[in-house]
Protein backbone atom coordinates (compact mmCIF):
# COMPACT_ATOMS: atom_id res chain seq x y z
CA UNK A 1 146.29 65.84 143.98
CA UNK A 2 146.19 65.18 147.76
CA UNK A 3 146.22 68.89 148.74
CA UNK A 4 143.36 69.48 146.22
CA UNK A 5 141.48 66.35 147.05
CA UNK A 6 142.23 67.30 150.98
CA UNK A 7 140.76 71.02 150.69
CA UNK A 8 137.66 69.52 148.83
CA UNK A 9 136.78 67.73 151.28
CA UNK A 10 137.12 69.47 153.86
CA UNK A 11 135.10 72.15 151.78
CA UNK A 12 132.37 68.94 151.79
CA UNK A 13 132.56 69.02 155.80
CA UNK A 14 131.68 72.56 156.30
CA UNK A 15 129.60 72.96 154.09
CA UNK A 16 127.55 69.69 155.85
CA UNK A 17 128.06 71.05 158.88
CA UNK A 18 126.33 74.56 157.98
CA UNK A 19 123.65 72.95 157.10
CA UNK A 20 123.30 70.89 159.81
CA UNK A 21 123.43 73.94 162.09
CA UNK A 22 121.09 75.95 159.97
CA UNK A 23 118.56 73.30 160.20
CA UNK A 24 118.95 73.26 163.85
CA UNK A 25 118.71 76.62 163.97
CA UNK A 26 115.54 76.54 161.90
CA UNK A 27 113.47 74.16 164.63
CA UNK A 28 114.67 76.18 167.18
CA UNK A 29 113.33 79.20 166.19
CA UNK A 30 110.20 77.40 165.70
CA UNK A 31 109.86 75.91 168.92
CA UNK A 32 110.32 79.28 170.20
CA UNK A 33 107.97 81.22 168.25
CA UNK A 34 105.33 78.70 169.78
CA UNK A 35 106.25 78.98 173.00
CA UNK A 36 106.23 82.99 172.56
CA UNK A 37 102.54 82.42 171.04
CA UNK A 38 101.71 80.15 174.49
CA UNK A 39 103.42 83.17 176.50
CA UNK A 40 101.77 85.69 175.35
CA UNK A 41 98.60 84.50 175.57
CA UNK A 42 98.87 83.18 179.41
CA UNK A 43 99.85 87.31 179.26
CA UNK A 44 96.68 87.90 178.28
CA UNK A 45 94.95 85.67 179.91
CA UNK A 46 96.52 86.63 183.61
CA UNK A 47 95.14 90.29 182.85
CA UNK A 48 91.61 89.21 182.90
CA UNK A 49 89.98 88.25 186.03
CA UNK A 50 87.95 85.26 184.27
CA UNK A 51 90.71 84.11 182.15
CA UNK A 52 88.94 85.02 179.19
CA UNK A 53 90.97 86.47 176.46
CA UNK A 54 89.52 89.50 174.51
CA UNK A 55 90.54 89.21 170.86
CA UNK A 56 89.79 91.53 168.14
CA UNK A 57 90.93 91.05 164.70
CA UNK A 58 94.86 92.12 165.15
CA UNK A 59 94.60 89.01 167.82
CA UNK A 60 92.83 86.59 165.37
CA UNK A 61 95.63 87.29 162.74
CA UNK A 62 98.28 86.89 165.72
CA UNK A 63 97.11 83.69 167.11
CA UNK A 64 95.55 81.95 164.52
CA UNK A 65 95.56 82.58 160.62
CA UNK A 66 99.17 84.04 160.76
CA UNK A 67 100.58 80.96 162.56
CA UNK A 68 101.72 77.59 160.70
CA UNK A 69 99.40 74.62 161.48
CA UNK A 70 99.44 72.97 163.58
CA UNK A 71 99.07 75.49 166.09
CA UNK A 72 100.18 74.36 169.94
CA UNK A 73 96.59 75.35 171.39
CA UNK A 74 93.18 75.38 171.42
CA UNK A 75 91.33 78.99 171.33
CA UNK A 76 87.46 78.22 172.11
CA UNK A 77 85.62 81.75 171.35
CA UNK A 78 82.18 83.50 172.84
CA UNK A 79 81.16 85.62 170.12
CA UNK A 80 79.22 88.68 171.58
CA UNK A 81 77.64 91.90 170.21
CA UNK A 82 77.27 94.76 172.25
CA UNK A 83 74.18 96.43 170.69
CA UNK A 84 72.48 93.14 171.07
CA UNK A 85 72.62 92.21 174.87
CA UNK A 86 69.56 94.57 175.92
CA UNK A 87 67.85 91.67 173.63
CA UNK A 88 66.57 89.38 176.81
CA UNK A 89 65.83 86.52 174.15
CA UNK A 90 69.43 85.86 173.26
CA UNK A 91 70.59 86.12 176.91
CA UNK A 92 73.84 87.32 175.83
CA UNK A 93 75.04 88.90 179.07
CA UNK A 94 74.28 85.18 181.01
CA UNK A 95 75.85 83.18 178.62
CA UNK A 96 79.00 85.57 178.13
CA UNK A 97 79.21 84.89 182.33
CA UNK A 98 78.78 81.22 182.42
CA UNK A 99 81.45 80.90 179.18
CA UNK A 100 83.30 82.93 182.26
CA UNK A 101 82.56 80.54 184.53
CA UNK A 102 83.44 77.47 182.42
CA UNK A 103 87.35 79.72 181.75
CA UNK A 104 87.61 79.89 185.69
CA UNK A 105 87.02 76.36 186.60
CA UNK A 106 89.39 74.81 183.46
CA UNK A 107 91.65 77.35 185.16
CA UNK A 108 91.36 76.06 188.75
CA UNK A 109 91.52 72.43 188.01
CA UNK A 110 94.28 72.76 185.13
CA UNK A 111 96.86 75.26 187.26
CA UNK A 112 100.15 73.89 187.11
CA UNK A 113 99.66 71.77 184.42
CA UNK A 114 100.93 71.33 180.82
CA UNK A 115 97.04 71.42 179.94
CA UNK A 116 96.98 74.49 180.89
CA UNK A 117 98.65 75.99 177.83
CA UNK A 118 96.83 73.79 175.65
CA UNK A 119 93.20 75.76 175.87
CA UNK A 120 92.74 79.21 175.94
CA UNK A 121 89.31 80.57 176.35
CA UNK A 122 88.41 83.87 174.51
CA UNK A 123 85.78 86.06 173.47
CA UNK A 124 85.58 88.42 170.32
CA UNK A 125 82.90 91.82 169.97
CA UNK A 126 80.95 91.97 166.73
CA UNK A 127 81.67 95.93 166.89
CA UNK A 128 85.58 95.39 167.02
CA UNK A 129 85.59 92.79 165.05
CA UNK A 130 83.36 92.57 161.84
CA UNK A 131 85.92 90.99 159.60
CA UNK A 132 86.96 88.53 161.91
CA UNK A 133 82.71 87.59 162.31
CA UNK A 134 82.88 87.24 158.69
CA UNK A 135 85.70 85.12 158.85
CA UNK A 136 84.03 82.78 160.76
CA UNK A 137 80.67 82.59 158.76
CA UNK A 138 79.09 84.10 162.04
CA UNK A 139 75.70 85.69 161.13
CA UNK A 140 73.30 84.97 164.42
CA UNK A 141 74.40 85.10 168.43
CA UNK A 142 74.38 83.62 170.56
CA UNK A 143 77.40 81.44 168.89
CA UNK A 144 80.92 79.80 170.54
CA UNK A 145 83.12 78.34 168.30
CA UNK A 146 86.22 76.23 168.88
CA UNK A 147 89.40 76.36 166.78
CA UNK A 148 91.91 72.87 166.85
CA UNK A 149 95.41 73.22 166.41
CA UNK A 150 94.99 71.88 162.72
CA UNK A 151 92.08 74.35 161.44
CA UNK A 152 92.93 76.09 158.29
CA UNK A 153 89.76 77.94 157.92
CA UNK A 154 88.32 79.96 160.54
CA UNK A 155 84.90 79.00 158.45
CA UNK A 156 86.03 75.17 159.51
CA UNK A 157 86.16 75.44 162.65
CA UNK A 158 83.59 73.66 165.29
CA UNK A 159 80.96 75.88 166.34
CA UNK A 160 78.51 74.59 169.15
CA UNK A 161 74.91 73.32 168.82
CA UNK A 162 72.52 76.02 169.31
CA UNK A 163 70.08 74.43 171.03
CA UNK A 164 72.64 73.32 173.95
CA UNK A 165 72.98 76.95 175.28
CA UNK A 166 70.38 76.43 177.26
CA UNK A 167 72.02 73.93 179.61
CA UNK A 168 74.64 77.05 180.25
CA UNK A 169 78.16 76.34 181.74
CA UNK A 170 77.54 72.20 181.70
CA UNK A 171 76.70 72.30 177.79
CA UNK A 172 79.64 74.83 176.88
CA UNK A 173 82.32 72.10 179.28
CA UNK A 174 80.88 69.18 177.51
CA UNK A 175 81.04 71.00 173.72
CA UNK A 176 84.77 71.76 174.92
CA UNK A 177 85.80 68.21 176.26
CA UNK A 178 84.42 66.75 173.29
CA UNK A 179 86.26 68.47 170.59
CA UNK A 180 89.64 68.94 172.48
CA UNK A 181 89.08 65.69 174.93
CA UNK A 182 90.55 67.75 177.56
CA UNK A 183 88.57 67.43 180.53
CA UNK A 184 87.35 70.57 181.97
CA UNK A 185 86.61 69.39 185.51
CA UNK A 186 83.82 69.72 188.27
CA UNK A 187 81.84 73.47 187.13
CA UNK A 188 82.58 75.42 189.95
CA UNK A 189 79.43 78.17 190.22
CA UNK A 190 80.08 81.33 192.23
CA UNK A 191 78.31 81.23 195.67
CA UNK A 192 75.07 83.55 196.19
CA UNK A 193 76.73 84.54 199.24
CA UNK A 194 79.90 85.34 199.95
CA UNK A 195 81.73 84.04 203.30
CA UNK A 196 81.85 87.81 204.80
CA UNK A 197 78.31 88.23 204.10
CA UNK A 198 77.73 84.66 205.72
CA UNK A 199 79.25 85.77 208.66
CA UNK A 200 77.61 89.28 208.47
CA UNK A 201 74.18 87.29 208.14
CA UNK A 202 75.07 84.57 210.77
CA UNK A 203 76.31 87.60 213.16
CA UNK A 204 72.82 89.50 212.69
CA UNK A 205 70.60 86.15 213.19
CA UNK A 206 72.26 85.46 216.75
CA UNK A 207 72.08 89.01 217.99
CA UNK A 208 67.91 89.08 217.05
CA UNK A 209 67.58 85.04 218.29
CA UNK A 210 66.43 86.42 221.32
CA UNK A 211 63.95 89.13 220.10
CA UNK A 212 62.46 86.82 217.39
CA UNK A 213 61.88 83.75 220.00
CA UNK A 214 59.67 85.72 222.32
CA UNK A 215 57.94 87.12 219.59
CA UNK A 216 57.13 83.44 218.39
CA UNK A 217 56.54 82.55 221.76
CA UNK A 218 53.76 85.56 222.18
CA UNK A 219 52.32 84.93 218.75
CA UNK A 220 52.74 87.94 217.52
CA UNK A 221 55.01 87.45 214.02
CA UNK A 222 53.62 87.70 210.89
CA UNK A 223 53.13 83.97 210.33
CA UNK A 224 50.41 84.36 212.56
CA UNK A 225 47.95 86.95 211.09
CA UNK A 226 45.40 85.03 209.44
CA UNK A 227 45.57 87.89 206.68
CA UNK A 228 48.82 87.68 205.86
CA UNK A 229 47.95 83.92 204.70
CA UNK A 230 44.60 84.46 203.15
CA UNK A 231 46.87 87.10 201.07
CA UNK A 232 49.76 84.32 200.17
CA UNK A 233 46.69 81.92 199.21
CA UNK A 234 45.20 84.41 197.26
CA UNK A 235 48.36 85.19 195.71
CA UNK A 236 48.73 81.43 194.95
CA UNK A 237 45.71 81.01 193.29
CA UNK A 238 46.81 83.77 191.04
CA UNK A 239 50.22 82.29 190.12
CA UNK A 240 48.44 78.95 189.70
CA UNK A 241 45.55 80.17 186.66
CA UNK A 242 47.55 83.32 185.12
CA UNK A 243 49.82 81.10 183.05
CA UNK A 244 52.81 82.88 185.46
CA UNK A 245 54.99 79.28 185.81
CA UNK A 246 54.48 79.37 181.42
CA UNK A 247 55.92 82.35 181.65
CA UNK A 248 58.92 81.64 183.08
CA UNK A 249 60.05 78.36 181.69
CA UNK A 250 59.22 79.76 178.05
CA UNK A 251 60.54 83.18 178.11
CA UNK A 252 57.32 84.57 177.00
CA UNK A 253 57.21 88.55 176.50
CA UNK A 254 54.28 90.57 177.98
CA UNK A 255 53.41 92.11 175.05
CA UNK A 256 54.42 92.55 170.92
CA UNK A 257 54.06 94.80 168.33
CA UNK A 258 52.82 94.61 164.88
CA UNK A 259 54.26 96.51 161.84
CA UNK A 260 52.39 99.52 162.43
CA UNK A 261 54.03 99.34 166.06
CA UNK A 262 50.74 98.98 167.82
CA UNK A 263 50.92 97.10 171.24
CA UNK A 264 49.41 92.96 171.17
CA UNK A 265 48.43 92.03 174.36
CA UNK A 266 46.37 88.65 172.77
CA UNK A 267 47.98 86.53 170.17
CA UNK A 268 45.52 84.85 168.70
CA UNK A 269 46.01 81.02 168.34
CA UNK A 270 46.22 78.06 170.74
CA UNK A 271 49.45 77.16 171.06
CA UNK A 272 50.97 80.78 172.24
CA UNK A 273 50.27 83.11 175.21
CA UNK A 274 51.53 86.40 175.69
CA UNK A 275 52.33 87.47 179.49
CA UNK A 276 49.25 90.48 179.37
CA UNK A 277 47.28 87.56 178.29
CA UNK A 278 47.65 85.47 181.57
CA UNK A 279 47.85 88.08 183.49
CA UNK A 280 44.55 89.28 182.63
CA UNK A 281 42.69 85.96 182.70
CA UNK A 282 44.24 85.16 185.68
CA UNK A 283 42.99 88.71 187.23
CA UNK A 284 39.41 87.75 185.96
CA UNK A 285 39.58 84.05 187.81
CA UNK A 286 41.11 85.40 190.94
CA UNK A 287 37.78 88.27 190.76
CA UNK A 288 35.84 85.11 190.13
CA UNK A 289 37.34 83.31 193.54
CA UNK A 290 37.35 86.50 195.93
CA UNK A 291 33.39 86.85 194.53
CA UNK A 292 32.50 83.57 195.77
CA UNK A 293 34.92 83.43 199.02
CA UNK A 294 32.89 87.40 199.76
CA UNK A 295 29.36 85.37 199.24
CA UNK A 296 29.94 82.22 201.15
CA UNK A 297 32.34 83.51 204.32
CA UNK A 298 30.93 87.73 204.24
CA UNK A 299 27.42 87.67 202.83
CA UNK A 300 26.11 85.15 204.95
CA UNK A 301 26.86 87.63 208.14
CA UNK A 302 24.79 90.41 207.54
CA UNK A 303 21.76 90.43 209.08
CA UNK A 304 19.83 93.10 206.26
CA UNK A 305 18.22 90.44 204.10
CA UNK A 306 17.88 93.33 201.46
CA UNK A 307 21.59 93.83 201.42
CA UNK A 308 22.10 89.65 201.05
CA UNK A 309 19.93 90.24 198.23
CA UNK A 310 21.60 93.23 196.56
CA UNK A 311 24.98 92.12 197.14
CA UNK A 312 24.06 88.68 195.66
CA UNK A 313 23.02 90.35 192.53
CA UNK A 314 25.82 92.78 192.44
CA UNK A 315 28.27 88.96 192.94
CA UNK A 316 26.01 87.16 190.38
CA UNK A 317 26.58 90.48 187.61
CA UNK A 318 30.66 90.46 188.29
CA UNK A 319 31.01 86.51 187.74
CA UNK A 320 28.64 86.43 184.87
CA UNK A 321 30.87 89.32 182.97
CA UNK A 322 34.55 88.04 184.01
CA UNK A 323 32.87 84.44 182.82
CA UNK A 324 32.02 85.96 179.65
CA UNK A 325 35.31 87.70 179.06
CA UNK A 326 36.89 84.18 179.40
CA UNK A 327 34.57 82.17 176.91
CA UNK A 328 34.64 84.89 174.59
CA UNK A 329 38.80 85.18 174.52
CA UNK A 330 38.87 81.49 174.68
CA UNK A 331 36.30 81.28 171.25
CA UNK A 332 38.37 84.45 169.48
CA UNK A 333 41.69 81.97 170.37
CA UNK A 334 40.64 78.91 169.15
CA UNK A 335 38.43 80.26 166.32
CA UNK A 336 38.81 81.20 162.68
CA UNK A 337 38.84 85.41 163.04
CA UNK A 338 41.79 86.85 161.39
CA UNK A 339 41.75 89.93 164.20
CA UNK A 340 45.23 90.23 166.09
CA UNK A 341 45.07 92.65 168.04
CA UNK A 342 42.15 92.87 170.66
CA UNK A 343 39.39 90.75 170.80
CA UNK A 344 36.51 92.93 169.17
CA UNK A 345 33.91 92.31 172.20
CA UNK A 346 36.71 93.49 174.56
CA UNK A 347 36.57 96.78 172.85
């Protein structure tokens, strides 16, 4: 019995034992699948010059629904559409290069450090990629979404608020730091000018120092002709009552179209403004200014009183018709007419 007893166990032990190394064996060849996923995508991430990945839907599969959960990184993911960034109102192309900027500043205050492999920044085309948008439950851009290591569903994962875009790079770091509560660090914005241009720049100023200070000293610049400024106040003026600052901080479009394609330059309603629309009472105010400023500085220096008179009546006949043009687009506005298009006394 002791040679049978003996050979069982010893049976017992190896079998144990094969176990035990399989196991091992097991975890290891988990630990290094992850750290092949990590490699490969600091691969991919050295070949771009932002650090941001492009993924398409072999990539997705790779990194993220092929891979057990939880994963070892974060992939946050600029969703973009190439037959959509001519569209000025989504402002793909300037939010594709501050989600850029945001990748090269996590990169330059993360380098060397185990954070590093635990964010990857990407970006995915709708044209590449359709399945993957569907995936995601992405129907409108712009859109970034952020995938944790435990996400299951791409659908799940945490997309940022649209209304945040427009604070840009500073929105997109704090949408990042909040979900992964890794700190992205200080934004660091590309400068206007680059250091050789500075010094091309600084180079050019000191060899015409000379030339410009005795042409100050002669008064003979441009600062001071009295034209040049009666043309910067004019332009002023203009700036000030076409609407033109509106324009700018709201984005608004010179013109529209309606469904028969026809060009809007007036939307009718008070709480819009087209860019034509400004432009054109703003034209009509600034005709209303250089009228009067002709009367009260020119007029008054001829010595014909006929002419006084004749230009007078010519002023009075230009301010009473760009007056009129005002009231009447201000009362087609802010009145009941169901006309879109062109105010009917403009016709």
């Amino acid at each position: 019995m002791a040679p049978r007893s003996a050979v069982f166990c010893l049976s017992l032990y190896l079998l144990v034992l094969v176990l035990v190394l399989s196991a091992s064996g097991t975890v290891g060849v988990s630990t290094s699948s992850d750290d092949d996923l990590v490699a490969e995508l600091e691969s991919l991430q050295s070949k771009s010059p932002s650090g941001v990945i492009h993924l398409d839907d072999r990539l997705i599969s790779r990194f993220l629904t092929s891979v057990k959960i939880p994963r070892p990184y974060h992939l946050i993911i600029f969703f973009d559409a190439s037959s959509l960034r001519s569209k000025s109102e989504l402002h793909l192309p300037q939010l594709r290069s501050e989600f850029a900027i945001v990748s090269e500043s996590f990169a330059a205050h993360h380098r060397g450090l185990p954070s590093a492999s635990k964010l990857f920044f990407c970006d995915i085309e709708f044209g590449e990629s359709q399945s993957s948008f569907s995936n995601f439950g992405v129907n409108s851009l712009p859109h970034v979404r952020l995938v944790s290591p435990t996400t299951r569903s791409l659908s799940d994962s945490d997309s940022m608020d649209a209304s945040a875009f427009s604070r840009l790079a500073d929105a997109m770091a704090e949408f990042v730091e909040s979900k992964t509560k890794i700190p992205v660090g200080p934004i660091l914005h590309p400068q206007p000018v680059s250091p050789r241009q500075q010094a091309v720049l600084l180079l050019a100023l000191l060899i015409a120092a000379p030339f410009i200070i005795k042409k100050v000293l002669a008064g003979e610049t441009l600062l001071h002709d009295s034209r040049v400024w009666m043309a910067g106040a004019v332009f002023v003026y203009f700036f000030s009552v076409s609407g033109s600052m509106h324009n700018i901080i709201r984005n608004m479009p010179m013109m529209m179209t309606d469904r028969d394609g026809r060009p809007v330059f007036f939307y009718q309603g008070s709480g819009m403004q087209l860019g034509a629309e400004g432009f054109i009472v703003g034209f009509l105010y600034t005709l209303v200014g250089l009228v009067l400023a002709i009367v009260t500085h020119g007029l008054v220096r001829l010595k014909s009183v006929t002419v006084q008179r004749g230009m007078m009546l010519a002023a009075m006949v230009v301010v009473y018709w760009a007056v009129g043009k005002v009231i009447s687009l201000d009362n087609w506005k802010t009145g009941y007419s169901v006309h879109a298009y062109w105010p009917s006394s403009w016709k």
